[in-house]
Protein backbone atom coordinates (compact mmCIF):
# COMPACT_ATOMS: atom_id res chain seq x y z
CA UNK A 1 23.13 -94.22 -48.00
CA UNK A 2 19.81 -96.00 -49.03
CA UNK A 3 17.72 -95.01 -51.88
CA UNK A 4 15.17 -93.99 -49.45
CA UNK A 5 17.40 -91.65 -48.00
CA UNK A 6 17.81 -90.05 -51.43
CA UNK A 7 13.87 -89.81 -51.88
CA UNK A 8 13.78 -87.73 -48.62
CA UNK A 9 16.10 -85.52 -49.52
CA UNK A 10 14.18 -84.86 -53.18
CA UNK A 11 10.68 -84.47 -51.88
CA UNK A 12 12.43 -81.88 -48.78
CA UNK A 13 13.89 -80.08 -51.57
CA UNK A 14 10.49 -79.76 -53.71
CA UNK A 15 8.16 -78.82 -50.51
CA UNK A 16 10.99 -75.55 -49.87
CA UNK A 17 10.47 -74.88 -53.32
CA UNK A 18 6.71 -75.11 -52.82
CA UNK A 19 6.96 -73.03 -49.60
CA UNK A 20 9.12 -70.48 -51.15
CA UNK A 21 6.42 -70.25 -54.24
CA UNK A 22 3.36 -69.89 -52.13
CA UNK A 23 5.41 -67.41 -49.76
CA UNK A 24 5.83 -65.42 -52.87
CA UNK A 25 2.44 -65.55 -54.17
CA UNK A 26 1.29 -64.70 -50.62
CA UNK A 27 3.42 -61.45 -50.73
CA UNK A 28 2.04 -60.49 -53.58
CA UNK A 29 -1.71 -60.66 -52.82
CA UNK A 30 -1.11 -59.44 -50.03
CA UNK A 31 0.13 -56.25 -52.00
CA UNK A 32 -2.73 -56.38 -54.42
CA UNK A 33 -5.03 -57.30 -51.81
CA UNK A 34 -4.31 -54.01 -49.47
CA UNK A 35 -5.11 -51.96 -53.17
CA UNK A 36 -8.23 -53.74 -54.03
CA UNK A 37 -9.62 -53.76 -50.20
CA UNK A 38 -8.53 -49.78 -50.51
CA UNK A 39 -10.47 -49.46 -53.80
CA UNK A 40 -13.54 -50.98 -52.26
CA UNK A 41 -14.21 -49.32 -49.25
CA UNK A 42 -13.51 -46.20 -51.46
CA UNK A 43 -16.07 -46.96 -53.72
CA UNK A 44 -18.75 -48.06 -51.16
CA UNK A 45 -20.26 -44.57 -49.87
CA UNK A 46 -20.50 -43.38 -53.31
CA UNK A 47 -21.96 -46.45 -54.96
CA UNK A 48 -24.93 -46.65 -51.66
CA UNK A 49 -25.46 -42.68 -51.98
CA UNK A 50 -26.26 -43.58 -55.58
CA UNK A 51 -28.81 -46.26 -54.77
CA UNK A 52 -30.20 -44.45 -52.82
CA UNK A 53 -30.91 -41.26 -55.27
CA UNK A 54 -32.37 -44.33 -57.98
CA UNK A 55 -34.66 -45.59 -55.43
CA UNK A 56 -36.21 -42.36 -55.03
CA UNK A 57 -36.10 -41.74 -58.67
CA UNK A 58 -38.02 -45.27 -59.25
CA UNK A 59 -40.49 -44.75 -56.38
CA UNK A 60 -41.38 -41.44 -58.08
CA UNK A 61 -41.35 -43.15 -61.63
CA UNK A 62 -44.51 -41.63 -63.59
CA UNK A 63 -44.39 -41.42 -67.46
CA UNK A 64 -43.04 -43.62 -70.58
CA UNK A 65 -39.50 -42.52 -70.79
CA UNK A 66 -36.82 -44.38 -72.93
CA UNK A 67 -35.16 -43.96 -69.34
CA UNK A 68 -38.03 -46.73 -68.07
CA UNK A 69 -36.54 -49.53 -70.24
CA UNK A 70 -34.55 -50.10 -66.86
CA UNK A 71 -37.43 -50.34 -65.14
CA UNK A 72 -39.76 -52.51 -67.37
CA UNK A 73 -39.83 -55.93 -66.44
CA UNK A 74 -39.26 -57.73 -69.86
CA UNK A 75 -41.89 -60.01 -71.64
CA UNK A 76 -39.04 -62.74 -72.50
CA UNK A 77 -38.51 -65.92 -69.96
CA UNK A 78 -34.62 -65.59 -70.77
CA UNK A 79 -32.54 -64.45 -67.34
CA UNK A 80 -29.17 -63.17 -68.20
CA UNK A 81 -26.95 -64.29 -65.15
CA UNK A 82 -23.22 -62.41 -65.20
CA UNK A 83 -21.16 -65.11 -63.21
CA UNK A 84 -17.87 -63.23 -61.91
CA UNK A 85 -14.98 -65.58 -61.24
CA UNK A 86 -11.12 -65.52 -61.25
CA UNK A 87 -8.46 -65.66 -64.21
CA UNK A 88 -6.27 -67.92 -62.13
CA UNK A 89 -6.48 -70.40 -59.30
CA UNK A 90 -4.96 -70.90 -56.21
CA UNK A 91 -7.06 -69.05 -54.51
CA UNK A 92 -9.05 -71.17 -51.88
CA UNK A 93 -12.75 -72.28 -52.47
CA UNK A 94 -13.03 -68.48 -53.98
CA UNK A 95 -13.86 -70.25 -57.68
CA UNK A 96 -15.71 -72.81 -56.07
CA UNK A 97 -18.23 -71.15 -54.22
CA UNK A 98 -18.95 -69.08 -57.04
CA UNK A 99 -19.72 -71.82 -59.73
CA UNK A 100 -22.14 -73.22 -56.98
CA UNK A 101 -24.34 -70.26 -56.45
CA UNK A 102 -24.30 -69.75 -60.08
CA UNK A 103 -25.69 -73.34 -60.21
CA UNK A 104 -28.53 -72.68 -57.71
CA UNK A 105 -28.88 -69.93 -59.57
CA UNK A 106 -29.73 -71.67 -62.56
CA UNK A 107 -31.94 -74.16 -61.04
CA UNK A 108 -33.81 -71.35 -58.97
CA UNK A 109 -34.43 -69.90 -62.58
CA UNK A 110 -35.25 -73.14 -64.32
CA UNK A 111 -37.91 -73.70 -61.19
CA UNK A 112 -39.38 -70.46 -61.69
CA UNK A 113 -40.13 -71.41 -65.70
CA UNK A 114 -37.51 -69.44 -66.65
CA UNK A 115 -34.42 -69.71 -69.34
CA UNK A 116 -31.13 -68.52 -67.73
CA UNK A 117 -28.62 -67.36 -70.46
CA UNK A 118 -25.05 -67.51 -68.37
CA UNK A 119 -22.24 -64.87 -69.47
CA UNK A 120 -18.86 -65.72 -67.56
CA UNK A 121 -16.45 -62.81 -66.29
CA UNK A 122 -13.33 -65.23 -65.54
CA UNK A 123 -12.05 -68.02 -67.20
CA UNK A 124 -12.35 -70.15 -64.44
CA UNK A 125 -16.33 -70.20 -63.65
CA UNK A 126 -16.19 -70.41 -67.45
CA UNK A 127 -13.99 -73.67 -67.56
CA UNK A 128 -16.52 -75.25 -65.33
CA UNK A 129 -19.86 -73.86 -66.57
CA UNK A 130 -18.93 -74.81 -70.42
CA UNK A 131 -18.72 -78.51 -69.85
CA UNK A 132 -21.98 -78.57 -68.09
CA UNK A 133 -25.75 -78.34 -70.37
CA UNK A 134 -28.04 -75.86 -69.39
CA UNK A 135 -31.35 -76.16 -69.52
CA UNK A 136 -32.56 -76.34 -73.05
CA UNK A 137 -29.23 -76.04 -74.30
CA UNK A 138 -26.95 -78.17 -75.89
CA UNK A 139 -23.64 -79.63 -74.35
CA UNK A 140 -20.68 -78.41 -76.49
CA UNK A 141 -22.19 -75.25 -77.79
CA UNK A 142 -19.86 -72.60 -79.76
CA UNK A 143 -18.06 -70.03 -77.34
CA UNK A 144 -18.95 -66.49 -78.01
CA UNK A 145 -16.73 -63.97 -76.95
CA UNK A 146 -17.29 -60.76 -75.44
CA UNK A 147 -16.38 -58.28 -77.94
CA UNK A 148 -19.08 -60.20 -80.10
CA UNK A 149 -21.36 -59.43 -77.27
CA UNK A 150 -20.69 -56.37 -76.89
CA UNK A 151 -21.15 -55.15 -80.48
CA UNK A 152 -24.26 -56.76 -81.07
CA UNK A 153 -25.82 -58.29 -77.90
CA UNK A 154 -29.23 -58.46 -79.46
CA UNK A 155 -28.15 -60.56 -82.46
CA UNK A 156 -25.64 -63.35 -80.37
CA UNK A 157 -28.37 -63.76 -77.86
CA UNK A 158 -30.72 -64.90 -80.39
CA UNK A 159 -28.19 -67.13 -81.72
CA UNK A 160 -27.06 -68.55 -78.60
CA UNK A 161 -30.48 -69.43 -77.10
CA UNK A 162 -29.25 -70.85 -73.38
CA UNK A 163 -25.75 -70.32 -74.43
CA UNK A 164 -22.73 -69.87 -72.16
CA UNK A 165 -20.94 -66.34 -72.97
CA UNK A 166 -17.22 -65.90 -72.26
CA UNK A 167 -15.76 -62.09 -71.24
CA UNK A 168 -13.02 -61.50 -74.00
CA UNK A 169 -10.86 -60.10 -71.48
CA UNK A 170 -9.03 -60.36 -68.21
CA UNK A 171 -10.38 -57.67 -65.73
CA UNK A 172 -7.67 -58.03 -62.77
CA UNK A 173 -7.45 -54.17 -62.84
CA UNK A 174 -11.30 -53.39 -63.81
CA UNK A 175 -11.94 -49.65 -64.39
CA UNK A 176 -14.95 -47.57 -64.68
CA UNK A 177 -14.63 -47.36 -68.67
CA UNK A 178 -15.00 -51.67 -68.74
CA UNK A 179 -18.29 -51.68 -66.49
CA UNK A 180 -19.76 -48.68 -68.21
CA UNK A 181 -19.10 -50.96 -71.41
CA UNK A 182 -20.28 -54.29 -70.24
CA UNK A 183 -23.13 -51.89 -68.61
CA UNK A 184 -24.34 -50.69 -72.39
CA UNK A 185 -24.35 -53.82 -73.69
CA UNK A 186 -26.31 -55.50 -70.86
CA UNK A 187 -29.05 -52.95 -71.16
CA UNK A 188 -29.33 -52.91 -74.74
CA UNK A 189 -29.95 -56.65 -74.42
CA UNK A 190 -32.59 -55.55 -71.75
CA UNK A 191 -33.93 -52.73 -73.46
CA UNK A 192 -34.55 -54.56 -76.71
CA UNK A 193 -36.62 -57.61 -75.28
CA UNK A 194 -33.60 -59.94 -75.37
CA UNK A 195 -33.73 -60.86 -71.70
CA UNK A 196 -36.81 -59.93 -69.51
CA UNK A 197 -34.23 -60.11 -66.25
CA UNK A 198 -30.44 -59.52 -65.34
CA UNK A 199 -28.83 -60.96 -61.82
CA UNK A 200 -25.24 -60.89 -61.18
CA UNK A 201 -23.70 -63.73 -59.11
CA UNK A 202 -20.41 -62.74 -57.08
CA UNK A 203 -18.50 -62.56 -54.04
CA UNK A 204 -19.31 -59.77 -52.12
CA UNK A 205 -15.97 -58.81 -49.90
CA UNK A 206 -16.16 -58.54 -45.80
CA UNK A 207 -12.23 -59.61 -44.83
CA UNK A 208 -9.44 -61.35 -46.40
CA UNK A 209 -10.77 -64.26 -44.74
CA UNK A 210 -14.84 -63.86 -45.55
CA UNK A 211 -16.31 -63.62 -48.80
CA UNK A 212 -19.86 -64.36 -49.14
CA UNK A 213 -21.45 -65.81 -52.91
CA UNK A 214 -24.33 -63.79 -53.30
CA UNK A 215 -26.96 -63.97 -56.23
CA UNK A 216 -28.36 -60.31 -57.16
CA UNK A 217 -30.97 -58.91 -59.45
CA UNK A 218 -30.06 -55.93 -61.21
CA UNK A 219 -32.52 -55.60 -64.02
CA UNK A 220 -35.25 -54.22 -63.86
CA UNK A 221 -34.58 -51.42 -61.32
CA UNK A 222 -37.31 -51.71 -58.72
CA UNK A 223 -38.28 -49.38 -55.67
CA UNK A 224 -36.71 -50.30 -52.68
CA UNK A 225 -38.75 -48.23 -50.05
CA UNK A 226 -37.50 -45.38 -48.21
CA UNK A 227 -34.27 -46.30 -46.44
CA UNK A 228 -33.82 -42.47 -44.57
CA UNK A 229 -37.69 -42.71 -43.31
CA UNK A 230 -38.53 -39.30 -45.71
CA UNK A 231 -42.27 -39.74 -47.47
CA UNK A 232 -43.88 -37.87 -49.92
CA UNK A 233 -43.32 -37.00 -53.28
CA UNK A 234 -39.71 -35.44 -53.82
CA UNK A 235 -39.27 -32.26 -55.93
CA UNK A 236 -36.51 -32.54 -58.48
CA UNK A 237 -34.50 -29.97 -60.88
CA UNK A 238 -34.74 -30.32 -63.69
CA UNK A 239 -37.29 -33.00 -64.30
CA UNK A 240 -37.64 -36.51 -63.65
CA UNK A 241 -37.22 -37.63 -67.00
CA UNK A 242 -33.99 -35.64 -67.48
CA UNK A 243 -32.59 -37.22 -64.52
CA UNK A 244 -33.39 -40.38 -64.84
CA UNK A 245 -31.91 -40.38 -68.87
CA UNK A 246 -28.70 -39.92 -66.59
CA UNK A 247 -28.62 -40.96 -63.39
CA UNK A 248 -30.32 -44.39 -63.96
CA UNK A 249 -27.69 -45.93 -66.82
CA UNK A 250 -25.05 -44.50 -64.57
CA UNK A 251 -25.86 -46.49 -61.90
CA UNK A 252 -25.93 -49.58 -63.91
CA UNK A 253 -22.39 -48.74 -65.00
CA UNK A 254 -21.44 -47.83 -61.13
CA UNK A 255 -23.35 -50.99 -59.90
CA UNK A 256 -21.28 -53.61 -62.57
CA UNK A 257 -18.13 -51.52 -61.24
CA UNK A 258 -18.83 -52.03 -57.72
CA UNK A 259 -19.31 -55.79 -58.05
CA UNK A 260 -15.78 -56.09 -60.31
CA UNK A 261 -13.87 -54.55 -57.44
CA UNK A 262 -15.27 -56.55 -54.57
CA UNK A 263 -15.22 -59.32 -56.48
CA UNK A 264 -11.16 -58.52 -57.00
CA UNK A 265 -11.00 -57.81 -53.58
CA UNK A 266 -12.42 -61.10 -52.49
CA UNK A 267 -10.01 -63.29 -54.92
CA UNK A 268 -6.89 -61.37 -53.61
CA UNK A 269 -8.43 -61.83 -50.13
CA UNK A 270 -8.74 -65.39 -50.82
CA UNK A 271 -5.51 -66.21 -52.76
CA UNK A 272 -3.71 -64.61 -49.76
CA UNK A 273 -5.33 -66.89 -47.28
CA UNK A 274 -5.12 -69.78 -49.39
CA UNK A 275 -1.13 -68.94 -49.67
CA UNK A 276 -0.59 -68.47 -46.26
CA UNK A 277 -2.33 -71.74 -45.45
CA UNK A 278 -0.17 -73.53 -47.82
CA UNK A 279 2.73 -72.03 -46.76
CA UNK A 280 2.03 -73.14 -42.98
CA UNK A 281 1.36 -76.49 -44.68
CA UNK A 282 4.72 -76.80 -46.07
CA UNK A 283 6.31 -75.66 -42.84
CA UNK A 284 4.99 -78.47 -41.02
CA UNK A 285 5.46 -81.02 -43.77
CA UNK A 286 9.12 -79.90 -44.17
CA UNK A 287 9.65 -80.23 -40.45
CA UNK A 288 8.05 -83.98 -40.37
CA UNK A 289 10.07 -85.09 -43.27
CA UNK A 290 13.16 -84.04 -41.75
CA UNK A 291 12.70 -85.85 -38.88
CA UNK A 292 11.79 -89.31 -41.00
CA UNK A 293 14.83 -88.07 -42.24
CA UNK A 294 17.02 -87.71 -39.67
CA UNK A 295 15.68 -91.09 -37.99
CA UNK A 296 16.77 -93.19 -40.96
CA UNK A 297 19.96 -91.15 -41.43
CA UNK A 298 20.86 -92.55 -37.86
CA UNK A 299 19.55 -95.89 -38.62
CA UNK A 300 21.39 -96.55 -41.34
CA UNK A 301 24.78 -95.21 -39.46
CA UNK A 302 23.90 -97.34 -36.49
CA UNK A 303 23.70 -100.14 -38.89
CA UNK A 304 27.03 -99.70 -40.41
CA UNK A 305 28.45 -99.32 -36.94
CA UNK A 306 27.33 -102.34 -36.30
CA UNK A 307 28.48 -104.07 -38.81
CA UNK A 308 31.96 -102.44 -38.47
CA UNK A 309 31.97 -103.89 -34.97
CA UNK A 310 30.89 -107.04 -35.81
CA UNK A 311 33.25 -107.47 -38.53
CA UNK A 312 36.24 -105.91 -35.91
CA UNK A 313 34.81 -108.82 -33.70
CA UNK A 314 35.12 -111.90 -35.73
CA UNK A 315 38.58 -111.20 -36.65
């Protein structure tokens, strides 16, 4: 048969293999994906019950409590912007969108006069963000990671004016303990003047098709208004300042945790789209390259029947 024959039959071989990998990988987001989706909706009622017990506590703020450093808008121009991303690819425009609203991000910061200072949950917003220069930063600056961070936030931020931070740790399964660590260090950071804001940039799960970027400020807590339609002053046991001690870095901890999981939601919802797409891909590839296939298969027998014939005839 001809060589190009031979080609066919090597690239028909590697798309199955492709089709059977991104089957796979489908199968198994789709597993993870049913957990995380399960993890989120599970989380939801407590995490906006929450929210809505701190903005009644912050409406009702009155007094300098060393709960109020969550509430004190900072005196330093630095914005600390938590960019949450994926450990892998494959997963669609998931990564993608997210590096681009962390980029208007940045430039919405760098408009307002202010110095973002970008901290990278995923090695994949992190691959991106590291090669570009922030403003007032310098291209090629020394990776910090996380631990570092977390030990000493204070101390690396000054350091690593504008720098780009790197998590020190994959968070495919995140669990309350992680976000009520990452939560400490952010507000010491806060509390000690480091950074005079914190926003969060992820994707915020609807379907395993639709996952929206969003940009959120987190720090400083600020009063909402009344979402139930209840005014007036609220009476609470034991005192405001004992509550708030608790309730407020708790919901830092709860909000961080609430992002992680629909932000692993939203990859797994993504991945599994992305696979499924690919895998529908291959189909239809494999199915037009058999045809070419089969076409010069019978071409090439027609031609040697030919000149079988031909040969039969001049004899």
């Amino acid at each position: 048969m001809p060589a190009n024959l031979k080609d066919l039959r090597t690239r028909i071989k590697s798309v199955k293999n492709t089709q059977q990998i991104t089957k796979a990988m489908k199968l198994v987001s789709a597993a993870k994906f049913g957990r995380a989706q399960n993890n989120v909706l599970q989380a939801r009622p407590y995490a906006r019950s929450l929210e809505k017990l701190v903005v009644k506590l912050v409406a009702g703020a009155r007094g300098a409590d060393s709960a109020l450093n969550l509430l004190k808008s900072g005196s330093s121009g630095r914005v600390l912007l938590i960019v949450i991303s994926s450990e892998r690819g494959l997963c669609g425009g998931y990564n993608t969108n997210t590096v681009k609203a962390a980029l208007r991000a940045v430039d919405e910061l760098v408009s307002a006069g202010k110095k973002p200072v970008v901290m990278c949950i995923g090695k994949k917003a992190f691959q991106v963000l590291s090669k570009r220069t922030l403003p007032g930063g310098v291209k090629g600056q020394k990776q910090v990671p996380m631990q570092k961070f977390v030990e000493a936030p204070a101390s690396v931020m000054s350091e690593n004016e504008n720098g780009i931070f790197q998590l020190g740790m994959t968070f495919d399964k995140p669990n309350y303990e992680f976000a009520q660590t990452l939560a400490t260090a952010v507000e010491t950071a806060f509390g000690s003047g480091e950074v005079g804001e914190v926003h969060i940039v992820y994707n915020q799960f609807q379907s395993a098709m639709t996952q929206v970027p969003v940009s959120e400020k987190v720090l400083p807590l600020q009063s909402g208004g009344s979402e139930d339609g209840v005014t007036g002053e609220s009476i609470l046991e034991p005192s405001w300042s004992a509550l708030a001690e608790t309730i407020l870095p708790r919901y830092l901890a709860t909000r961080i945790y609430q992002v992680l999981l629909e932000a692993i939601a939203s990859e797994h919802g993504a991945r599994m789209t992305a696979m499924d797409n690919a895998t529908r891909n291959a189909k239809d590839m494999e199915r037009r390259l058999q045809i070419t296939y089969q076409r010069a298969r019978q071409a090439a027998i027609t031609r040697e029947l030919i000149e079988i014939i031909s040969g039969a005839e001049a004899l």
